[in-house]
Protein backbone atom coordinates (compact mmCIF):
# COMPACT_ATOMS: atom_id res chain seq x y z
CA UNK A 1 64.97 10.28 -52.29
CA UNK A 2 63.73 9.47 -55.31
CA UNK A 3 61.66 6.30 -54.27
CA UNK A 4 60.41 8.09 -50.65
CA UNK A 5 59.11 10.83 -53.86
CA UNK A 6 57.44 7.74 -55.29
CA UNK A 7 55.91 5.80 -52.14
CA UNK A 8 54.71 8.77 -49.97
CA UNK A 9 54.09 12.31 -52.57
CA UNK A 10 53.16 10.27 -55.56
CA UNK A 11 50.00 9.07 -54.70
CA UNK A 12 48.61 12.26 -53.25
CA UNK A 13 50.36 14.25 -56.59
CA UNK A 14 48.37 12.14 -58.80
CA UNK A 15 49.40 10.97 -62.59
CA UNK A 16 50.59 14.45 -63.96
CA UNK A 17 53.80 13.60 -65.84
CA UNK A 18 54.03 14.65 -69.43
CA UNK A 19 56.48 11.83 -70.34
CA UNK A 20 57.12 8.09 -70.67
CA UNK A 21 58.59 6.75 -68.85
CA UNK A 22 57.61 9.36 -65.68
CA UNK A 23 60.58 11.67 -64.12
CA UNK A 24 60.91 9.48 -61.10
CA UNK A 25 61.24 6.12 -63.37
CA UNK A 26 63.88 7.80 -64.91
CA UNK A 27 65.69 9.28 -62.18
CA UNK A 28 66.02 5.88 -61.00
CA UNK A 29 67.13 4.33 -64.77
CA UNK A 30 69.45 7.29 -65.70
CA UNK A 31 71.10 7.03 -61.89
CA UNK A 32 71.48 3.10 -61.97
CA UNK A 33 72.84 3.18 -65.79
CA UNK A 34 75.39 6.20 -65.64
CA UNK A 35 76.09 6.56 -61.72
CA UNK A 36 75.13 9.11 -59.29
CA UNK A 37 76.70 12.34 -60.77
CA UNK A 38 75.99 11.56 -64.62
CA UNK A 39 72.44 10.39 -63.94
CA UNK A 40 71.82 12.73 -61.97
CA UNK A 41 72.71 15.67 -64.08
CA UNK A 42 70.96 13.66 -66.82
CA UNK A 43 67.86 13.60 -64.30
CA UNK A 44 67.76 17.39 -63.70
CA UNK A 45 67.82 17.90 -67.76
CA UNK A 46 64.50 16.13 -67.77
CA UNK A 47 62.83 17.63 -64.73
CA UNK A 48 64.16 20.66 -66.33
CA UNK A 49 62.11 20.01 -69.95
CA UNK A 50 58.81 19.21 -67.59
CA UNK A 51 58.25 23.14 -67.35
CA UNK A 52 55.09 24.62 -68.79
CA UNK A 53 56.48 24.97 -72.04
CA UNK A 54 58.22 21.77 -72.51
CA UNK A 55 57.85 19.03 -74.74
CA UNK A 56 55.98 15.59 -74.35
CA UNK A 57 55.90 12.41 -75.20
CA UNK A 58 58.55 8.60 -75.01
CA UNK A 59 61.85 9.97 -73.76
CA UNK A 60 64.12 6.69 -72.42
CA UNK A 61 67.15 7.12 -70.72
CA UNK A 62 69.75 7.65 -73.35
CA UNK A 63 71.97 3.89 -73.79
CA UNK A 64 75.26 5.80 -73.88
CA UNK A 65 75.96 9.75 -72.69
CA UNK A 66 76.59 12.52 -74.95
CA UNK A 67 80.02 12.51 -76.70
CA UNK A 68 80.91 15.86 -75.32
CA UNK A 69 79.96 15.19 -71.48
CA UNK A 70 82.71 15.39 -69.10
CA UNK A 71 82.82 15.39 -65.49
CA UNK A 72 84.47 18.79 -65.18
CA UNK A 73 81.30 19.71 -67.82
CA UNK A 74 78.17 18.24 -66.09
CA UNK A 75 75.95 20.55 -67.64
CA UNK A 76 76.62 18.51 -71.33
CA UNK A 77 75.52 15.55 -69.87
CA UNK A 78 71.40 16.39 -69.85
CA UNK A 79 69.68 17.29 -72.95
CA UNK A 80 68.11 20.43 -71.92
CA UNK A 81 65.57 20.86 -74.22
CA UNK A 82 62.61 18.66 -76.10
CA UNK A 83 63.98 18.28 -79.29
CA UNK A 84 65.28 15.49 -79.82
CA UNK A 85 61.57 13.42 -78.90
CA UNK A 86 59.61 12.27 -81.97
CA UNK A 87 56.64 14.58 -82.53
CA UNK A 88 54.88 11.46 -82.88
CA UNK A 89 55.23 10.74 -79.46
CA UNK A 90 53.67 13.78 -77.99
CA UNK A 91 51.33 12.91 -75.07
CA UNK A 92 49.46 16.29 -75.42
C-alpha cells in the first residue's frame, strides 16, 4: 500500500511532509526493520505526530523498539508525540 501511496498519490500530493525522512520512507524502513505489526504501529505513531500541531524536523526509524513495547501493548511501540526530535532539526 505504502509504495502504490508513493507511485500513483505522491506525485499529484506534492512535497508536503514535515519530516526527514518522509512518512512513506519510513513506513517502509520501520515495516522492513521491526515486521509488519511493530512497524506498523511504529508507522501510525508518526503519521499520528504529522497533525497540525506536530513537531518537525530528522526523525529515523528508531534501531531498536521501546523497552516497554509488547505485542499484547502495541500502542508502546510508536512514540506518539514530537519530543524526542532535536529542536535543531525543525524543518519549520
Amino acid at each position: 500500500m505504502i509504495r502504490l501511496y508513493k507511485l500513483m498519490l505522491s506525485p499529484f500530493l506534492g512535497q508536503n511532509c514535515r519530516y526527514l525522512p518522509t512518512c512513506s520512507s519510513y513506513g517502509e524502513e520501520a515495516i522492513r526493520r521491526h515486521g509488519l505489526w511493530a512497524g506498523g504501529w511504529t508507522t501510525l505513531a508518526r503519521f499520528q505526530r504529522c497533525g497540525p500541531f506536530g513537531a518537525s524536523g530528522y526523525d529515523p526509524v528508531p534501531e531498536v523498539l521501546r523497552p516497554a513495547a509488547r505485542w499484547y501493548l502495541p500502542w508502546r511501540y510508536g512514540q506518539w508525540t514530537g519530543k524526542h526530535i532535536d529542536p535543531k532539526t525543525r524543518l519549520d
